[in-house]
Protein backbone atom coordinates (compact mmCIF):
# COMPACT_ATOMS: atom_id res chain seq x y z
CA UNK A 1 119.75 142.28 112.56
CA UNK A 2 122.96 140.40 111.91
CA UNK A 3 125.68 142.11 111.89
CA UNK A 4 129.06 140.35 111.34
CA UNK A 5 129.69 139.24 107.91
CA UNK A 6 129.16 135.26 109.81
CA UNK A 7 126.01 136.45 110.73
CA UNK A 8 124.73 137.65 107.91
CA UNK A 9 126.18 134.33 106.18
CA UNK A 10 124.31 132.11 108.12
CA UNK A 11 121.18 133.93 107.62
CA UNK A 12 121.30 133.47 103.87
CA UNK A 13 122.02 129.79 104.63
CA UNK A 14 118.78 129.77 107.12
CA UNK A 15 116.89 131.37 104.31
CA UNK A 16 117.88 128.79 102.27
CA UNK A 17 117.06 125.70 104.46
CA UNK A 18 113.87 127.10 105.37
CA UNK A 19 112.57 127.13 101.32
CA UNK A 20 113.62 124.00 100.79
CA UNK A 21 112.50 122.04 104.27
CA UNK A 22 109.13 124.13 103.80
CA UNK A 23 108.94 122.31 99.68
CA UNK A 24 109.83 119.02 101.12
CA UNK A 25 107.53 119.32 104.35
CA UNK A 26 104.31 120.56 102.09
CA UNK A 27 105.44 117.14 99.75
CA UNK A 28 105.44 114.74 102.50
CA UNK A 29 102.03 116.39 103.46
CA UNK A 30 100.83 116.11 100.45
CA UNK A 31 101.60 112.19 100.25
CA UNK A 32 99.90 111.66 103.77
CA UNK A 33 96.86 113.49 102.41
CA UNK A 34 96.59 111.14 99.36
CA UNK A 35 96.48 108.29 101.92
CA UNK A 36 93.88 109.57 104.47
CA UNK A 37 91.83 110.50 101.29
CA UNK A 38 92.13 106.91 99.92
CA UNK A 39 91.40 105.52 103.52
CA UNK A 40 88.22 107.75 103.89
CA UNK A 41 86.61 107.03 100.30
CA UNK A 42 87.13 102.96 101.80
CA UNK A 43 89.00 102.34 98.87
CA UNK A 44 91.99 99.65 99.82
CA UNK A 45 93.53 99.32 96.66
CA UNK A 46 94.08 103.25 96.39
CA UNK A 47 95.01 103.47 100.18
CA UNK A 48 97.27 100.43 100.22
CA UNK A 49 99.18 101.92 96.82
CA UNK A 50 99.38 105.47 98.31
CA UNK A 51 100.77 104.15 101.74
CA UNK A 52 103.47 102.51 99.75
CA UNK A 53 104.65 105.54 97.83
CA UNK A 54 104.03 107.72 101.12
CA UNK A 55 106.43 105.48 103.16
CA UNK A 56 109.84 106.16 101.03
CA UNK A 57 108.64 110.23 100.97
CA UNK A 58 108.29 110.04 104.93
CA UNK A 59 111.52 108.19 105.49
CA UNK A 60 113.28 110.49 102.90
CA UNK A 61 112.27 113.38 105.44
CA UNK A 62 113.99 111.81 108.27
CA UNK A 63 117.53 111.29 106.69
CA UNK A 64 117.00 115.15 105.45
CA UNK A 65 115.96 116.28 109.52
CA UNK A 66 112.60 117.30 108.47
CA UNK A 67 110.98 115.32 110.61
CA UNK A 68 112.13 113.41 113.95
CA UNK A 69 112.74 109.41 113.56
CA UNK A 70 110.33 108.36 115.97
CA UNK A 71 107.65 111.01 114.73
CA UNK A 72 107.57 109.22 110.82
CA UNK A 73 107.39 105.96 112.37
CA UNK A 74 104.43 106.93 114.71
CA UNK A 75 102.81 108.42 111.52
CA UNK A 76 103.40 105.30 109.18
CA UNK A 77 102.50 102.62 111.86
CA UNK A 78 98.97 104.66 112.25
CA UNK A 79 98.06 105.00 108.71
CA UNK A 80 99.22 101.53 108.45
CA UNK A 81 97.02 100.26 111.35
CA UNK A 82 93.87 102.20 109.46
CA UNK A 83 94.65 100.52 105.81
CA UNK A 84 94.93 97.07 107.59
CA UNK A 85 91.55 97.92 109.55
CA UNK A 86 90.37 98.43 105.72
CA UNK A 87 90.95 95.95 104.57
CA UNK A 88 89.32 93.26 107.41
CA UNK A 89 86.95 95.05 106.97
């Protein structure tokens, strides 16, 4: 247990970081789901559209250090690779 008065400080603040990275984690997850639900019905109109509001969400959670640069852009060129393969399809 903390027990200087910075301690116990920063382990409100941690508190704190953890709701709101958790919100914005289970929102960028939620996004991602929309498009893999979209790309499994076939549907390239829905996937295409949720892709494009996913991206912005995704890149949001980079600038805030939800998620690692390189991990978002792994993640968007993948789901974009699948709603291109849609779409020759």
């Amino acid at each position: 247990m903390a027990n200087s008065p910075q301690a116990l400080k920063r382990a409100r603040q941690n508190e704190r970081r953890f709701a709101v990275n958790k919100a914005r984690r289970s929102r960028i997850r939620t996004y991602l789901r929309k498009v893999e639900e979209a790309i499994a019905s076939g549907d390239r109109e829905q996937a295409t559209e949720a892709l494009r509001a996913a991206q912005p969400e995704l890149m949001r959670g980079v600038t805030k250090g939800v998620f690692h640069k390189n991990t978002a852009a792994r993640k968007m060129s993948r789901l974009s690779a699948r709603v291109k393969a849609l779409e020759t399809a």
